[in-house]
PDB file of N, CA and C in Angstrom:
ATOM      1  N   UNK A   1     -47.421 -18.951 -67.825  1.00  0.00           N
ATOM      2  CA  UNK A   1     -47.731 -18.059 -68.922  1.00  0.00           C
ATOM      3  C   UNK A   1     -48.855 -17.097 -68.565  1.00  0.00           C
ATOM      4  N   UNK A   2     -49.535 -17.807 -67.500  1.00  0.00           N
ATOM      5  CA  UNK A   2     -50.819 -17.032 -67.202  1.00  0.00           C
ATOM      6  C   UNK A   2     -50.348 -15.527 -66.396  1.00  0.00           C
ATOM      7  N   UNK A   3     -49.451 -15.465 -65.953  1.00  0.00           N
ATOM      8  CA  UNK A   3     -49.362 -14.134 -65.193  1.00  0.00           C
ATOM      9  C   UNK A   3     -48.383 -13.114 -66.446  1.00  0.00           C
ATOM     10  N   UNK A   4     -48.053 -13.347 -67.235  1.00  0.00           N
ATOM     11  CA  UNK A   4     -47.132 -12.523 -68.294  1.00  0.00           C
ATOM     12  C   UNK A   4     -48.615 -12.092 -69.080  1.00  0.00           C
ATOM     13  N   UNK A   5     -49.722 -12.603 -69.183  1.00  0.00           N
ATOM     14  CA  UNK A   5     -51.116 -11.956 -69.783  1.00  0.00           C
ATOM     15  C   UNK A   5     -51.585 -11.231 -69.062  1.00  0.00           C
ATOM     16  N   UNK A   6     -51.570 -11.706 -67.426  1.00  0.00           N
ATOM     17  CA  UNK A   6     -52.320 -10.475 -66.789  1.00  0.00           C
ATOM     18  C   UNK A   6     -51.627  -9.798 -66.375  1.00  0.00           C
ATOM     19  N   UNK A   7     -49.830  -9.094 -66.370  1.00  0.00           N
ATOM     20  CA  UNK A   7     -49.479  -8.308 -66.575  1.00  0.00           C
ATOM     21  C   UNK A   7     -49.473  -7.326 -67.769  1.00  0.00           C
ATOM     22  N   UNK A   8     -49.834  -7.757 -68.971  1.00  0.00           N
ATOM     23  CA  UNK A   8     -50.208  -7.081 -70.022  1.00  0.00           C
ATOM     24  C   UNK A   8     -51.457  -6.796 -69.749  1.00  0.00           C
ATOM     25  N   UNK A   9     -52.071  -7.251 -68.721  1.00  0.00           N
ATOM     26  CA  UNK A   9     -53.403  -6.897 -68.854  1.00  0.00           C
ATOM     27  C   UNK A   9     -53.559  -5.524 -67.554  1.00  0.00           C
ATOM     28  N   UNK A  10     -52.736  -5.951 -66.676  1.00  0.00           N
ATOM     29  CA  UNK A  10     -53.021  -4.775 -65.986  1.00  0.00           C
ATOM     30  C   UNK A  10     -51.996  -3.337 -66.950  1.00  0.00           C
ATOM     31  N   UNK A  11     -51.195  -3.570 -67.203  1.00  0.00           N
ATOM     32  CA  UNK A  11     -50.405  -2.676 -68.216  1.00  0.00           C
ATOM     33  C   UNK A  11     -51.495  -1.905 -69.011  1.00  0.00           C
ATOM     34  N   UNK A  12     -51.689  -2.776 -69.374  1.00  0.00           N
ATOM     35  CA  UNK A  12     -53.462  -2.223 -70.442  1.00  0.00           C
ATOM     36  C   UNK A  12     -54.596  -1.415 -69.822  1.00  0.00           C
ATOM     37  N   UNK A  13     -54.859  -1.625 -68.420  1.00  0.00           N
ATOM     38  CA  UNK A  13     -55.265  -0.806 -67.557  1.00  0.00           C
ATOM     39  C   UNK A  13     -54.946   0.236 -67.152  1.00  0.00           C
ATOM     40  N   UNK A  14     -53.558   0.539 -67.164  1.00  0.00           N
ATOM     41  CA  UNK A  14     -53.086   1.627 -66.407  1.00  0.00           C
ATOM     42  C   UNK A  14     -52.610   2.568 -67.711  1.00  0.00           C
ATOM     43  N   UNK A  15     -52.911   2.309 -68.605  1.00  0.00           N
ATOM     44  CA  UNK A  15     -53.002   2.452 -70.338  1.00  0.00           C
ATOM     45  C   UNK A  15     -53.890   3.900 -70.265  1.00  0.00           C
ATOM     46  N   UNK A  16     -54.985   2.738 -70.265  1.00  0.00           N
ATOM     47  CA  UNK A  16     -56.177   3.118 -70.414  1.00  0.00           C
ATOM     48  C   UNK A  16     -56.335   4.011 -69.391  1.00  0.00           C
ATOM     49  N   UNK A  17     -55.989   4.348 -68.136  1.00  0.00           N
ATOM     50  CA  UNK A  17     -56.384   5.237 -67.277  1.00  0.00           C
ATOM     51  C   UNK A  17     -55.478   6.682 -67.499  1.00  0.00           C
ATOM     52  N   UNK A  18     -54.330   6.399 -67.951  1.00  0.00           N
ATOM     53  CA  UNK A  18     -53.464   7.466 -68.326  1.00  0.00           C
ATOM     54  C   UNK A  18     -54.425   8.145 -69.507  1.00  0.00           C
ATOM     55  N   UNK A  19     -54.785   7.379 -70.420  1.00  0.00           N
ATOM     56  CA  UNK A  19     -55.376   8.311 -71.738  1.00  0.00           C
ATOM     57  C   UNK A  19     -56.472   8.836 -71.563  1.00  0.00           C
ATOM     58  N   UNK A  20     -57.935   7.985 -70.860  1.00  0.00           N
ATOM     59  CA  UNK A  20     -58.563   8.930 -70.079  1.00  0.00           C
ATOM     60  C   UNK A  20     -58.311  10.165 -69.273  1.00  0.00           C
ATOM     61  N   UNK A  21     -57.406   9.981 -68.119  1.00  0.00           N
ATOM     62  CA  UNK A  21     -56.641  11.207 -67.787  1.00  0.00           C
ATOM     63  C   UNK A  21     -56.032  12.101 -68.304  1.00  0.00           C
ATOM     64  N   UNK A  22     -55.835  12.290 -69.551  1.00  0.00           N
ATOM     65  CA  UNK A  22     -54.907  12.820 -70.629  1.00  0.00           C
ATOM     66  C   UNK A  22     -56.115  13.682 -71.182  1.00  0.00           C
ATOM     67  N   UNK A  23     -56.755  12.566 -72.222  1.00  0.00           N
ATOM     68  CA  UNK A  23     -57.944  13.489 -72.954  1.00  0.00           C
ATOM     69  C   UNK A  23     -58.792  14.235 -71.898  1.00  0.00           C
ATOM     70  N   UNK A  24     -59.283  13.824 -70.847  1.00  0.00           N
ATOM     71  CA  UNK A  24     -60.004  14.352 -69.873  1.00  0.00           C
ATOM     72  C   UNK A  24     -59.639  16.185 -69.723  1.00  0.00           C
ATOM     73  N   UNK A  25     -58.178  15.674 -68.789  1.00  0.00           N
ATOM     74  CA  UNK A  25     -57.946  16.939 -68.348  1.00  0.00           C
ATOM     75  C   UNK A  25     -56.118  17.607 -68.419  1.00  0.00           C
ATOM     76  N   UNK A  26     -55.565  16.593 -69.257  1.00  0.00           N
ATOM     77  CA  UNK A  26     -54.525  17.450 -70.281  1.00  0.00           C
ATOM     78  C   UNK A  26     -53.317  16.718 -69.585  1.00  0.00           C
ATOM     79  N   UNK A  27     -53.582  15.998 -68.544  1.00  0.00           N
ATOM     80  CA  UNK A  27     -52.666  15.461 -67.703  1.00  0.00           C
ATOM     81  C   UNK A  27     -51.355  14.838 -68.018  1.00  0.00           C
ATOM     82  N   UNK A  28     -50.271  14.780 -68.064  1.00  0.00           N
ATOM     83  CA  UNK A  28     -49.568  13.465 -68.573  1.00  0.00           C
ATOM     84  C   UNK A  28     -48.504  12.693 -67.526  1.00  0.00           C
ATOM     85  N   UNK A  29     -47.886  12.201 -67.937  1.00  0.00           N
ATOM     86  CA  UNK A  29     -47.327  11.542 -66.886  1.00  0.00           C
ATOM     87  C   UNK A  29     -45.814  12.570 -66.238  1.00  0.00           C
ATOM     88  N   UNK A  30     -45.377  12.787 -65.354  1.00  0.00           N
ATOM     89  CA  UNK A  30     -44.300  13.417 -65.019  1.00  0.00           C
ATOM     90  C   UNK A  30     -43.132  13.740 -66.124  1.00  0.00           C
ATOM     91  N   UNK A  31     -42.420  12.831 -66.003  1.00  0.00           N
ATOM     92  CA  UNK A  31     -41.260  12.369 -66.963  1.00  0.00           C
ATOM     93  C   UNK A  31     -41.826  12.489 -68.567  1.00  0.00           C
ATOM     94  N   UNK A  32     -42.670  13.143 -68.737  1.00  0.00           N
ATOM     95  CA  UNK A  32     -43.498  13.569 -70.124  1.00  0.00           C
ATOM     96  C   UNK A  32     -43.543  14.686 -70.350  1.00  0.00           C
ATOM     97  N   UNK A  33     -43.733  15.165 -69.068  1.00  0.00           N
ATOM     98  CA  UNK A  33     -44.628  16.986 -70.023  1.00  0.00           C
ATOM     99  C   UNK A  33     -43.995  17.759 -70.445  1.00  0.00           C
ATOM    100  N   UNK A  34     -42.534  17.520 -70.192  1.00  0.00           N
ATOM    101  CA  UNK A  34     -41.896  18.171 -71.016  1.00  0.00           C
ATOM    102  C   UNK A  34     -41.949  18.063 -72.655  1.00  0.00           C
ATOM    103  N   UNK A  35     -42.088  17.138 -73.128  1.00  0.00           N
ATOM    104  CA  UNK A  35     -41.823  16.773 -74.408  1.00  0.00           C
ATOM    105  C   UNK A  35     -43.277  16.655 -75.071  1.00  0.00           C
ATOM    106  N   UNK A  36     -44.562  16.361 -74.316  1.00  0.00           N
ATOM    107  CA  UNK A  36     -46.014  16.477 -74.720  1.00  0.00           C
ATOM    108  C   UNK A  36     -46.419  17.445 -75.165  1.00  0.00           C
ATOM    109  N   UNK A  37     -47.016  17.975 -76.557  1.00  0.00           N
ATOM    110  CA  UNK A  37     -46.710  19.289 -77.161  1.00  0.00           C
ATOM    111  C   UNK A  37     -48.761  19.018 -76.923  1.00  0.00           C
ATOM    112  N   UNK A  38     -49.359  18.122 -77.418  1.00  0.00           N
ATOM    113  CA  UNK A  38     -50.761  17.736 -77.922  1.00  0.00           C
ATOM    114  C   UNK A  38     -51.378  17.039 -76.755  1.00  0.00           C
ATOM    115  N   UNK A  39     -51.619  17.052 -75.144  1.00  0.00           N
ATOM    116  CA  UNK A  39     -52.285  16.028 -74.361  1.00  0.00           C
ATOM    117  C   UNK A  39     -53.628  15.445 -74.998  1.00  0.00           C
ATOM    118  N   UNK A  40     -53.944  15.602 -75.984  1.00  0.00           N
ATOM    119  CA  UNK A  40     -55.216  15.016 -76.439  1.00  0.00           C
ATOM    120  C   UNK A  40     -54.792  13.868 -77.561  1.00  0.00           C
ATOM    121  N   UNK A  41     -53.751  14.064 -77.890  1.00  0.00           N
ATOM    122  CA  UNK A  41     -53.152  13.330 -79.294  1.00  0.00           C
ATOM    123  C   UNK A  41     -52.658  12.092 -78.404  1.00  0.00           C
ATOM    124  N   UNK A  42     -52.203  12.233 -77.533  1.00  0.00           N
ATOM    125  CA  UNK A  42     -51.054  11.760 -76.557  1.00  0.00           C
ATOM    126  C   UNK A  42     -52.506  10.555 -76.046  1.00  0.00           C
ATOM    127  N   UNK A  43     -53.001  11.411 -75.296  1.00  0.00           N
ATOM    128  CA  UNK A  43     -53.954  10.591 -74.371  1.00  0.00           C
ATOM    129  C   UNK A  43     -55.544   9.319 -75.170  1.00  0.00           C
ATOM    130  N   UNK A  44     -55.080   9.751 -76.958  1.00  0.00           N
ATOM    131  CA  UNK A  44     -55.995   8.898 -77.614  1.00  0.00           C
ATOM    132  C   UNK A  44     -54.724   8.022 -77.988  1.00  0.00           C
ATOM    133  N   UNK A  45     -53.622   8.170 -78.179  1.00  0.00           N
ATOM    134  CA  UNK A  45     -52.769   7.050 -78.009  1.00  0.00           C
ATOM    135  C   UNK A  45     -52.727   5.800 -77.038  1.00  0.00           C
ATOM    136  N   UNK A  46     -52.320   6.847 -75.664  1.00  0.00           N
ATOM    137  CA  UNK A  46     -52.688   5.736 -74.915  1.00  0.00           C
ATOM    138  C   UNK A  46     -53.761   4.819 -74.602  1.00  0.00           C
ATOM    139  N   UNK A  47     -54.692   5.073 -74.756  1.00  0.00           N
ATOM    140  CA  UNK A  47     -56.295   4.201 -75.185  1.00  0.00           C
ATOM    141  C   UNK A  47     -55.640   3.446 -76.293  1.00  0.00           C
ATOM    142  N   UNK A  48     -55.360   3.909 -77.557  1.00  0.00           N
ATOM    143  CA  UNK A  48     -55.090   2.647 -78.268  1.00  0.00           C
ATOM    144  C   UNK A  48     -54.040   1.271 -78.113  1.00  0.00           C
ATOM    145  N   UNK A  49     -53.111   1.536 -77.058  1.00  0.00           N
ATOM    146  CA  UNK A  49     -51.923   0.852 -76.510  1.00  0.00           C
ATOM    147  C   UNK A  49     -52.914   0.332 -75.566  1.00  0.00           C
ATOM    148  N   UNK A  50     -53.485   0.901 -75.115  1.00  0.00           N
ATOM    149  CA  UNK A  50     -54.369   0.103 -73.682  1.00  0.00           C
ATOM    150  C   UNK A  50     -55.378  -0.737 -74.062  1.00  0.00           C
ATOM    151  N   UNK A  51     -55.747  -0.343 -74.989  1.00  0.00           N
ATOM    152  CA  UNK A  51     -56.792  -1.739 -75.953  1.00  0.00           C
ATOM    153  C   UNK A  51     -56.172  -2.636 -76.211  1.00  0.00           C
ATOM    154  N   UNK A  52     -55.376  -2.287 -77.151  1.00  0.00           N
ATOM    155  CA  UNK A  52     -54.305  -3.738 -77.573  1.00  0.00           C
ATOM    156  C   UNK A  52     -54.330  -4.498 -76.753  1.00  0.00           C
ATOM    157  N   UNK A  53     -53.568  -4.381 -75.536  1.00  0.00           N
ATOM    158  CA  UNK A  53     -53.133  -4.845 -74.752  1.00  0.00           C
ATOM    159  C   UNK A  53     -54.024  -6.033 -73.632  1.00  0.00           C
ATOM    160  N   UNK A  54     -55.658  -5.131 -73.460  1.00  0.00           N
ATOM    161  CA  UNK A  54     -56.883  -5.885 -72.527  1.00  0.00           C
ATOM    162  C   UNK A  54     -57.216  -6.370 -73.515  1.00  0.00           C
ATOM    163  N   UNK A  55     -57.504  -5.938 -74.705  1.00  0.00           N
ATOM    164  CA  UNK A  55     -57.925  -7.054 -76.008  1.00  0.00           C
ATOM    165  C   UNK A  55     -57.394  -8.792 -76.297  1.00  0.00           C
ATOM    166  N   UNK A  56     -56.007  -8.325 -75.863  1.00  0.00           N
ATOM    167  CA  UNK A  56     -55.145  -9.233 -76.322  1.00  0.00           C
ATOM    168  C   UNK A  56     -55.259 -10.211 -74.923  1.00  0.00           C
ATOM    169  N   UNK A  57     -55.096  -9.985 -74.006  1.00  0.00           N
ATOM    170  CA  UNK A  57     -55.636 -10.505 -72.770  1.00  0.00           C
ATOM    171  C   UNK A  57     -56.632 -11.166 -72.361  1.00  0.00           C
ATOM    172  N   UNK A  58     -58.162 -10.679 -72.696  1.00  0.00           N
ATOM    173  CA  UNK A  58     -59.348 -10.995 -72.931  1.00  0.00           C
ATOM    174  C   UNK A  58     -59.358 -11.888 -73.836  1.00  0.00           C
ATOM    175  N   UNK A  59     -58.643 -12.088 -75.340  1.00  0.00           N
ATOM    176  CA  UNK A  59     -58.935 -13.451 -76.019  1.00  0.00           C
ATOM    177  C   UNK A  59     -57.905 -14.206 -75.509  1.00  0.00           C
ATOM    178  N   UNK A  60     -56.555 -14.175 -74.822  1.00  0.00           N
ATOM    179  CA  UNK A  60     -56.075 -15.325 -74.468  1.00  0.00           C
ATOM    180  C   UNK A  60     -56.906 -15.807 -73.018  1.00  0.00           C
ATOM    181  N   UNK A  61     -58.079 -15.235 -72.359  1.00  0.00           N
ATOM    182  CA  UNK A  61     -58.240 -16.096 -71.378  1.00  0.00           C
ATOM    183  C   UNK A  61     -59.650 -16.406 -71.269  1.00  0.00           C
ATOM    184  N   UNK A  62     -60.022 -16.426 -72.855  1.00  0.00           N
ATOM    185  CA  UNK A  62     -61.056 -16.984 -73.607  1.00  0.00           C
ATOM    186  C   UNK A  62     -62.755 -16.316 -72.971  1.00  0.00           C
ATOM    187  N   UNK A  63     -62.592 -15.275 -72.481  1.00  0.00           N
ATOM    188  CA  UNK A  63     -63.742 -13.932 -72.251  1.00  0.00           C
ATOM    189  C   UNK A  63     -64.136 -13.246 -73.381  1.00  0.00           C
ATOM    190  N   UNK A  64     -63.648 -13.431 -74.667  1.00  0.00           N
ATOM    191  CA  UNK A  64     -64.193 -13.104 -75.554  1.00  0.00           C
ATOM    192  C   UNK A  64     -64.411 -14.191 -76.750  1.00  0.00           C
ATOM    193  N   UNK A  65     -65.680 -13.984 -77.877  1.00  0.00           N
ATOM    194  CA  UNK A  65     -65.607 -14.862 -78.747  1.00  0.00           C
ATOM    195  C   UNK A  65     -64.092 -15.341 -79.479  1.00  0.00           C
ATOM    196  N   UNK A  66     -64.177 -16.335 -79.787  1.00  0.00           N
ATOM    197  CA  UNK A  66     -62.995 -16.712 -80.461  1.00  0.00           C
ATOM    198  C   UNK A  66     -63.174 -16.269 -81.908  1.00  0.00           C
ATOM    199  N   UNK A  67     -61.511 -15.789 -82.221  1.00  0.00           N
ATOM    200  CA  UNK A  67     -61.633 -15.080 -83.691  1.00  0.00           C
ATOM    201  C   UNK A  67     -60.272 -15.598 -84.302  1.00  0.00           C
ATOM    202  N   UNK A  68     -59.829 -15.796 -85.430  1.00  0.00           N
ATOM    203  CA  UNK A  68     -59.102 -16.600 -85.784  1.00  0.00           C
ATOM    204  C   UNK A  68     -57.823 -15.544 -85.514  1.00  0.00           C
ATOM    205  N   UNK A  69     -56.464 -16.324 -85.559  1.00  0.00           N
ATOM    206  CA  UNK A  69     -55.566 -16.147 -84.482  1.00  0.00           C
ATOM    207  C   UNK A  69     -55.047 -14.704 -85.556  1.00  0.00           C
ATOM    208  N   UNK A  70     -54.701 -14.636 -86.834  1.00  0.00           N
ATOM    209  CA  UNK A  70     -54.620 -13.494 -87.815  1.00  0.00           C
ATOM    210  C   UNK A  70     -55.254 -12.319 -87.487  1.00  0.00           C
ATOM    211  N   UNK A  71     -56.950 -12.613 -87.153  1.00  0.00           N
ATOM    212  CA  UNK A  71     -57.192 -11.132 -86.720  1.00  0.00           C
ATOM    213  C   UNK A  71     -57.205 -10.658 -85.745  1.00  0.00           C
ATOM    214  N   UNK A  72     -56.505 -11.539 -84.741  1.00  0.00           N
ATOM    215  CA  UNK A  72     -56.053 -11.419 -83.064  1.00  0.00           C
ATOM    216  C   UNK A  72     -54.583 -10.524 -82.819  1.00  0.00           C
ATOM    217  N   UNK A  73     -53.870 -11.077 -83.896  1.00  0.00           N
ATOM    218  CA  UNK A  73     -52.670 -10.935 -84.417  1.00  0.00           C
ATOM    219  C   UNK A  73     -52.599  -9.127 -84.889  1.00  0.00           C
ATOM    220  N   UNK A  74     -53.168  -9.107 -86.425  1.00  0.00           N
ATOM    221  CA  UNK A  74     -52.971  -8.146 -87.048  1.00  0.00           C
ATOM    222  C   UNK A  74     -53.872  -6.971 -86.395  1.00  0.00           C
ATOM    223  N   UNK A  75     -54.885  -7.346 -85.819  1.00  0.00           N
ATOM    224  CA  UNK A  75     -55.766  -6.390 -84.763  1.00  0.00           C
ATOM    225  C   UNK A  75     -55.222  -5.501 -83.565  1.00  0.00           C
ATOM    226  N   UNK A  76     -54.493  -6.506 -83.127  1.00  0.00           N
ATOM    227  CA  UNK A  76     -53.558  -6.545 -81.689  1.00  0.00           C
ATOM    228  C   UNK A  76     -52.717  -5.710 -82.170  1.00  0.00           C
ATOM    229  N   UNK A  77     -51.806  -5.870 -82.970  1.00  0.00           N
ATOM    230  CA  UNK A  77     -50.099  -5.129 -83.751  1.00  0.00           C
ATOM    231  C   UNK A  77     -50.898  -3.697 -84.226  1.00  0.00           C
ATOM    232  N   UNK A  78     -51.968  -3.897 -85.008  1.00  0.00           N
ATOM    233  CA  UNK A  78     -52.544  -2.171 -85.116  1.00  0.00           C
ATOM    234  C   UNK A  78     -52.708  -1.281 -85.143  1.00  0.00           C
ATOM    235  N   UNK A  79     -53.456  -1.795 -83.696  1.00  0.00           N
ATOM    236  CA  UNK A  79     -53.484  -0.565 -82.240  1.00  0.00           C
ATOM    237  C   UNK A  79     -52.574  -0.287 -81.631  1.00  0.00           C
ATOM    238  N   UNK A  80     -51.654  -1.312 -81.839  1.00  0.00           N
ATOM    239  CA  UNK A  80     -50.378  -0.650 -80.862  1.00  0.00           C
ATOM    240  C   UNK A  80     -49.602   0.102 -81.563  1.00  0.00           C
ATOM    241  N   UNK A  81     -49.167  -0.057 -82.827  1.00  0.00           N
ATOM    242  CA  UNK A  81     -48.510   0.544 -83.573  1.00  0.00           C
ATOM    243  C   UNK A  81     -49.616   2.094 -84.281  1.00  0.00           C
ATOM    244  N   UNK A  82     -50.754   1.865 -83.992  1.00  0.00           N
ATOM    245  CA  UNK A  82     -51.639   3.440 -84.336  1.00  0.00           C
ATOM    246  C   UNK A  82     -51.443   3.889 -82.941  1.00  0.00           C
ATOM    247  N   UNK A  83     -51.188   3.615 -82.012  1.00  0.00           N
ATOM    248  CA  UNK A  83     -51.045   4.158 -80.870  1.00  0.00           C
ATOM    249  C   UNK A  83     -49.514   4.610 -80.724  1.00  0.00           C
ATOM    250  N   UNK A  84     -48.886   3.754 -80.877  1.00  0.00           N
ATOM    251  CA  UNK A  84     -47.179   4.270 -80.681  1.00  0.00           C
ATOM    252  C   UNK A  84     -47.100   5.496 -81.884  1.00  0.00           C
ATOM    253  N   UNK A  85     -47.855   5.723 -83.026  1.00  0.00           N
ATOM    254  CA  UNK A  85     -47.520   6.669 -84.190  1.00  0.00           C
ATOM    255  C   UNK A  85     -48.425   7.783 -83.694  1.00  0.00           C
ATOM    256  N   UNK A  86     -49.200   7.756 -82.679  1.00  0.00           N
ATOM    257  CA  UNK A  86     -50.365   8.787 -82.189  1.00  0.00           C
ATOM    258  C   UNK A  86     -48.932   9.685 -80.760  1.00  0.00           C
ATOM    259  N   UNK A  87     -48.395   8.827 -80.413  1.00  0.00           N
ATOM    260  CA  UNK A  87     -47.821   9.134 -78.979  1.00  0.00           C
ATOM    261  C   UNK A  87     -46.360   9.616 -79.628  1.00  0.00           C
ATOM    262  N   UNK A  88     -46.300   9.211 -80.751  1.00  0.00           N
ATOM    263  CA  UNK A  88     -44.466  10.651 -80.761  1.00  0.00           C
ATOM    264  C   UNK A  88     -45.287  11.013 -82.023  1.00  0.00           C
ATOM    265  N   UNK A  89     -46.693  11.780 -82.393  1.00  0.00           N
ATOM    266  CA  UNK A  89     -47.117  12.410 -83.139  1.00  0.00           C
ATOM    267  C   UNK A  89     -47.319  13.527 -82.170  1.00  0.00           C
ATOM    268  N   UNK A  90     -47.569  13.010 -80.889  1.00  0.00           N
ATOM    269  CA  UNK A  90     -48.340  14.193 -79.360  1.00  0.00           C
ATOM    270  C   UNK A  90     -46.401  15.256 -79.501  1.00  0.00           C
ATOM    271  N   UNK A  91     -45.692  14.470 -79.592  1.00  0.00           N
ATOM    272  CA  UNK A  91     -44.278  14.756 -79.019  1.00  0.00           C
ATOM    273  C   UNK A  91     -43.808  15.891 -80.100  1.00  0.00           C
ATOM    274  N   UNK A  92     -43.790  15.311 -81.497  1.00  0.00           N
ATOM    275  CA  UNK A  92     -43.018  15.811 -82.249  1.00  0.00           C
ATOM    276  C   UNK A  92     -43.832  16.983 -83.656  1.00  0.00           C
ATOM    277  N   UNK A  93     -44.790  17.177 -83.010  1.00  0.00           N
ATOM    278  CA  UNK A  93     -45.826  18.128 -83.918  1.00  0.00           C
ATOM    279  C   UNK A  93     -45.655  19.293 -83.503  1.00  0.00           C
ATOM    280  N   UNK A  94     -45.814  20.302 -84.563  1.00  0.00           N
ATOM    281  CA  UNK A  94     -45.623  21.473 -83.572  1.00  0.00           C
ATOM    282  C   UNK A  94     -46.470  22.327 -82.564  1.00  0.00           C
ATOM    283  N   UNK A  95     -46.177  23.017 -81.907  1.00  0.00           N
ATOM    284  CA  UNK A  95     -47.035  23.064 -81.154  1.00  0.00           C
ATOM    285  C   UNK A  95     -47.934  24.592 -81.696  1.00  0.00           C
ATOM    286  N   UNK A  96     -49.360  24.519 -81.681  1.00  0.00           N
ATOM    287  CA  UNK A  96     -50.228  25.482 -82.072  1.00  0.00           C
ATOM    288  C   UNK A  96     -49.764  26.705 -81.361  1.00  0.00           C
ATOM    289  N   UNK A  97     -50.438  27.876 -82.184  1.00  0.00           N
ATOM    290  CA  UNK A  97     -50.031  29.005 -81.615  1.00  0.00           C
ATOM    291  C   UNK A  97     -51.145  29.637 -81.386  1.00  0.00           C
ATOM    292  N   UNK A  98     -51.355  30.207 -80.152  1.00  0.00           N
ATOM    293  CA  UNK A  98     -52.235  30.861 -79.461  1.00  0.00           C
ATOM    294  C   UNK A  98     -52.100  31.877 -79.735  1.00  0.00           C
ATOM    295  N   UNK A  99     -52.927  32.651 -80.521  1.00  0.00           N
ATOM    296  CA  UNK A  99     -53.230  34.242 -80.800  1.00  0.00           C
ATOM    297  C   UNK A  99     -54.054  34.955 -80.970  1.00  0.00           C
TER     298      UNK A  99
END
């Protein structure tokens, strides 16, 4: 079971480095930019998918205080789901007009 966490956990890493890279400097992933209207919308998504994820990791391998399993739960589901509604918000918004 222990390596299906620290694959979510490196997942969560490479999360997190995409959305830094994103908000940073507009970046997105290949197979994306077509459809990325917002790299800043996009790239605070991925931070929130990438939290979830080392969050959720970090209390199963007991590096963080223990918190009862509900707000591990509903904490965890969250972020991922404010993150998945942040990442086809980047996609499907329109795109500003420069004038």
């Amino acid at each position: 079971m222990e390596w299906v966490v620290g694959f979510g956990m490196v997942l969560g890493l490479l999360f997190l480095a995409l959305g830094v890279a994103s908000i940073r400097t507009g970046w997105t992933l290949p197979w994306a930019r077509r459809h990325v209207r917002h790299p800043r919308l996009y790239g605070t998504g991925a931070l929130l998918i990438g939290m979830s994820c080392v969050l959720q990791s970090l209390f199963f391998f007991d590096a963080l205080p223990a918190l009862s399993w509900e707000a591990r739960f509903f904490g965890g589901n969250g972020l991922l789901l404010g993150g998945l509604l942040m990442l086809a918000a980047s996609q499907l918004l329109p795109a500003r007009r420069k004038g």
